[in-house]
N, C-alpha and C. Protein backbone atom coordinates (compact mmCIF):
# COMPACT_ATOMS: atom_id res chain seq x y z
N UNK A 1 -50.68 90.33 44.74
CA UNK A 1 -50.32 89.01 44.29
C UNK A 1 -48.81 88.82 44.45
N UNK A 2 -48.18 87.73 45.06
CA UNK A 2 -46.80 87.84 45.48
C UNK A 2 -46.19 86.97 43.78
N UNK A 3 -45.27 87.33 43.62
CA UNK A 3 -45.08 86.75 42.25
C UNK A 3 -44.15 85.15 42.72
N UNK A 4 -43.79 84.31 42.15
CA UNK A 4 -44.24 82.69 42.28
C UNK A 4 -42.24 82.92 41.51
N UNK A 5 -42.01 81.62 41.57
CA UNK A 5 -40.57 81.44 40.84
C UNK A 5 -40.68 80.57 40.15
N UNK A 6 -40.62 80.22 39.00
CA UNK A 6 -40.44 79.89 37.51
C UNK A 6 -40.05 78.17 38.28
N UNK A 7 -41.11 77.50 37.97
CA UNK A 7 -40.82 75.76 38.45
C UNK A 7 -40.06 74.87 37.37
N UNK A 8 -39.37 74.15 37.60
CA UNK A 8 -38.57 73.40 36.79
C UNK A 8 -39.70 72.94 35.62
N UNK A 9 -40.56 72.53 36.44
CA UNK A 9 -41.67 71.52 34.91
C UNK A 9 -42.46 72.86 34.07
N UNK A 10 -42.62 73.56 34.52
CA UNK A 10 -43.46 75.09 33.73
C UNK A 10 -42.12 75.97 32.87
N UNK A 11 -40.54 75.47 33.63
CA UNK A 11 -39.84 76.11 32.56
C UNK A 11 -39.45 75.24 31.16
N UNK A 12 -39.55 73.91 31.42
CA UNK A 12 -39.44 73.01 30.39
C UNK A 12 -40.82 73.40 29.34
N UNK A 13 -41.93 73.52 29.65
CA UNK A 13 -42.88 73.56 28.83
C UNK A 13 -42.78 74.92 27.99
N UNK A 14 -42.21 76.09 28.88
CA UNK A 14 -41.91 77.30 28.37
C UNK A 14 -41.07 77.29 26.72
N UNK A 15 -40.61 76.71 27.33
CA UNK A 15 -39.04 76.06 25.93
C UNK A 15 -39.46 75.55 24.94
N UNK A 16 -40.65 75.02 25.30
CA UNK A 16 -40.91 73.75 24.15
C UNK A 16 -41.75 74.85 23.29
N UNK A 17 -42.54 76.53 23.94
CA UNK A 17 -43.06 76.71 22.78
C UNK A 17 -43.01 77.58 21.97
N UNK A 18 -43.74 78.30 20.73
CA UNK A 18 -43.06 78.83 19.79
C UNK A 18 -43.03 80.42 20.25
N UNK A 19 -42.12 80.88 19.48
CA UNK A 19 -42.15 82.49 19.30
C UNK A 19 -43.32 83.28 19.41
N UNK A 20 -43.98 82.61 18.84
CA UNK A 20 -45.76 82.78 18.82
C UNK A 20 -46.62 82.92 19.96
N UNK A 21 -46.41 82.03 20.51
CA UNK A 21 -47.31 81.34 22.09
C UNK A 21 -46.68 82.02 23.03
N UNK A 22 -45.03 82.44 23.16
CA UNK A 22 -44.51 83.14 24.24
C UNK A 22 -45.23 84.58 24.00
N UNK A 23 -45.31 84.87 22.82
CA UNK A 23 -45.64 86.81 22.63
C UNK A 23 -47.26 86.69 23.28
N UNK A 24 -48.65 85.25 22.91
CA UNK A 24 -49.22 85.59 23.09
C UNK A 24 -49.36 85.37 24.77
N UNK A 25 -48.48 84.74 25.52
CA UNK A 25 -48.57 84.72 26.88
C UNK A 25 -48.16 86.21 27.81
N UNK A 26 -46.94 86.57 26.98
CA UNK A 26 -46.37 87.96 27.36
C UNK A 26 -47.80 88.80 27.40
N UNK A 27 -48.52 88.97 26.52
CA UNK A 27 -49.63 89.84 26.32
C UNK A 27 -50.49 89.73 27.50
N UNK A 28 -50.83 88.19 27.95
CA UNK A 28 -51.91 87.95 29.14
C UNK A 28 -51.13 88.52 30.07
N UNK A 29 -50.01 88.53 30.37
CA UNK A 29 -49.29 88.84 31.51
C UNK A 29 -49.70 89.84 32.29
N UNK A 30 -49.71 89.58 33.98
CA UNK A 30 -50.01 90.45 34.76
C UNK A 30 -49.25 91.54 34.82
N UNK A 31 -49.36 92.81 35.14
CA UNK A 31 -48.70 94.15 35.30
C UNK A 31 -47.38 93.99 36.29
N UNK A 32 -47.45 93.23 37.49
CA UNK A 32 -46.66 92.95 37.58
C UNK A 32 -45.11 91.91 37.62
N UNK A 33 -45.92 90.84 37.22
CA UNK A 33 -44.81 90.08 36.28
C UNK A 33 -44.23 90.90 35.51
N UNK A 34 -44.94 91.51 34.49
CA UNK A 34 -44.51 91.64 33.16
C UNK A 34 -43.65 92.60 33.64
N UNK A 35 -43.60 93.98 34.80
CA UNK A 35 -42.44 94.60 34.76
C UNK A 35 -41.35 93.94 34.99
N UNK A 36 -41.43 93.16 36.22
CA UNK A 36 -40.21 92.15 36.42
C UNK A 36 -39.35 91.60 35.35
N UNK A 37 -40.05 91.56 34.47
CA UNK A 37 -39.25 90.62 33.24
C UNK A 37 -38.85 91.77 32.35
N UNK A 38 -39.80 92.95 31.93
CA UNK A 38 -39.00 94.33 31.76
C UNK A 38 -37.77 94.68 32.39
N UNK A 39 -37.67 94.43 33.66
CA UNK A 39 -36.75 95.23 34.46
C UNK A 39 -35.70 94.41 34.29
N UNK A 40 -35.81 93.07 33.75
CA UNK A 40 -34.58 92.03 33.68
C UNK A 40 -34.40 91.46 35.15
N UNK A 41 -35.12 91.33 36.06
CA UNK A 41 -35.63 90.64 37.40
C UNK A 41 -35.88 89.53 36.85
N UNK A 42 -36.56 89.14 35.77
CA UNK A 42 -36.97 87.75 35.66
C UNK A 42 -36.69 87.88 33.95
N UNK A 43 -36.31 86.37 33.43
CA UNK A 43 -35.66 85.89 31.51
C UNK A 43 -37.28 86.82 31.06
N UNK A 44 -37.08 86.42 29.98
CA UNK A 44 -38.98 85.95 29.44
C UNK A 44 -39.55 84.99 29.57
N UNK A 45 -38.10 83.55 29.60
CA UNK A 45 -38.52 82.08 29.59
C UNK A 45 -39.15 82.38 31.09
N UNK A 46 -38.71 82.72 31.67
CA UNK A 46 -39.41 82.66 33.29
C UNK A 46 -39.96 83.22 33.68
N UNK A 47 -40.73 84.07 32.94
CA UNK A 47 -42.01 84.75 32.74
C UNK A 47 -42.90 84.28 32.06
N UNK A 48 -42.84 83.71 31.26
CA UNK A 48 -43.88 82.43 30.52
C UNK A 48 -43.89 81.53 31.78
N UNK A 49 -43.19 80.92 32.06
CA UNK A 49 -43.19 79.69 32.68
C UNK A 49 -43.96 79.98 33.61
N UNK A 50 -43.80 81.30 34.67
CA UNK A 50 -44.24 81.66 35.65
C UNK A 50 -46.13 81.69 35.20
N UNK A 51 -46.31 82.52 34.13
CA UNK A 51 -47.18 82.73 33.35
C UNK A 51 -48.19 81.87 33.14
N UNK A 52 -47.68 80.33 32.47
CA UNK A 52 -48.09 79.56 32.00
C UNK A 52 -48.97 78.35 33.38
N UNK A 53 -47.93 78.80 34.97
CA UNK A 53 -48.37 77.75 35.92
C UNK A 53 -49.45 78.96 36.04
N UNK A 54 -49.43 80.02 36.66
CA UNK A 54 -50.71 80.94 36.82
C UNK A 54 -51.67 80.28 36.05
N UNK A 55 -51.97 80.81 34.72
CA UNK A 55 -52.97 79.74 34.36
C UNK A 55 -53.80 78.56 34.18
N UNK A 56 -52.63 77.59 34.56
CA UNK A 56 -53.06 76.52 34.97
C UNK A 56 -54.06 76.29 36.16
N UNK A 57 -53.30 77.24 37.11
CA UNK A 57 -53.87 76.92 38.25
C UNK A 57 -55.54 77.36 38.55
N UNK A 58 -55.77 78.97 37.33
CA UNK A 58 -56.15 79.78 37.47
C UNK A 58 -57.65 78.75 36.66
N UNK A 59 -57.46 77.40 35.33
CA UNK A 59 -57.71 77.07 35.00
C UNK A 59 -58.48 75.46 35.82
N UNK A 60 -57.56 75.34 36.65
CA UNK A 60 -58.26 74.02 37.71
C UNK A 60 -59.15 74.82 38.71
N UNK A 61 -59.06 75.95 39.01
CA UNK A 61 -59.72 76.65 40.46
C UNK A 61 -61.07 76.85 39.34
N UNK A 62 -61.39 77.19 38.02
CA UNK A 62 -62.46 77.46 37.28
C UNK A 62 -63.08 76.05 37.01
N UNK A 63 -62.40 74.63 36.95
CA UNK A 63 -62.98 73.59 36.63
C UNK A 63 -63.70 73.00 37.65
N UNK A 64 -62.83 73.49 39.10
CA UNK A 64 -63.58 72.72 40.59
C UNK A 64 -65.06 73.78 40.20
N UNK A 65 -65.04 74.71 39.71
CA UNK A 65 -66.22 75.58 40.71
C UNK A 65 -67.13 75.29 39.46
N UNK A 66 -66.95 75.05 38.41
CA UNK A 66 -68.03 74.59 37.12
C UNK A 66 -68.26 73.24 37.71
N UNK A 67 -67.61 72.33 38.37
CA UNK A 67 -68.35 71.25 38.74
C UNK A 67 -69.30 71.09 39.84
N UNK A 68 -68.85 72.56 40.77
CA UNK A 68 -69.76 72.40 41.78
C UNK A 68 -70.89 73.04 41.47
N UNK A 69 -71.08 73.91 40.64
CA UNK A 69 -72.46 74.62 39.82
C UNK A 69 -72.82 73.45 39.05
N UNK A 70 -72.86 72.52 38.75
CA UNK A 70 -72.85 71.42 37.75
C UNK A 70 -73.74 70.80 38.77
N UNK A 71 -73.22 69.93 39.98
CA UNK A 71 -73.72 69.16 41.05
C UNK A 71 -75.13 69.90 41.59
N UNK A 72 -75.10 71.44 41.60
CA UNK A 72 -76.06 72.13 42.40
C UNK A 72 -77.29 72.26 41.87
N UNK A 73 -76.64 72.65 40.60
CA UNK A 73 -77.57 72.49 39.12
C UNK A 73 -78.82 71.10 39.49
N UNK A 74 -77.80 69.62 39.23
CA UNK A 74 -78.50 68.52 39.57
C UNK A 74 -79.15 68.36 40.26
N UNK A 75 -78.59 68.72 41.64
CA UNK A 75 -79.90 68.37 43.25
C UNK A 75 -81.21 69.12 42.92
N UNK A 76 -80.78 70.60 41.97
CA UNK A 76 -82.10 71.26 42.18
C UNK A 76 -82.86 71.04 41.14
N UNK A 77 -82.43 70.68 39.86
CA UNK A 77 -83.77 70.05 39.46
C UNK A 77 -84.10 68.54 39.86
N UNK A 78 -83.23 67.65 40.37
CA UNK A 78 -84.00 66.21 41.09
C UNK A 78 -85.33 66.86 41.86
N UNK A 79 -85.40 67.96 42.42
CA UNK A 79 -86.38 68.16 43.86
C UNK A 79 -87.52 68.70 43.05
């Protein structure tokens, strides 16, 4: 996985959240993000941020494919 650079709109959202939400994002964090941001290669804010678009994305690629099991679902019981 090539690691991604911390986007202006994913570091704003980073900021906005609590002490709380960053530790529980740190935790999801991939092995290698998370050294990066160990190693001081990357803040924490930009390890969340980085963090936070992963999921997102990781979160729309799961919504396309529940809709297309959704659609397939339909045709096959119409028949």
């Amino acid at each position: 996985m090539k690691i991604k650079t911390a986007s202006e709109e994913y570091l704003e959202k980073a900021e906005k959240l609590t002490e709380d939400e960053i530790d529980k994002l740190h935790f999801r964090m991939r092995g290698k993000l998370s050294k990066r941001a160990e190693d001081k290669k990357l803040t924490m804010l930009e390890a969340a941020a980085i963090q936070l678009e992963i999921e997102d994305e990781e979160l729309q690629e799961w919504r396309e494919k529940r809709a297309q099991i959704r659609e397939k679902a339909k045709k096959n019981n119409k028949e």
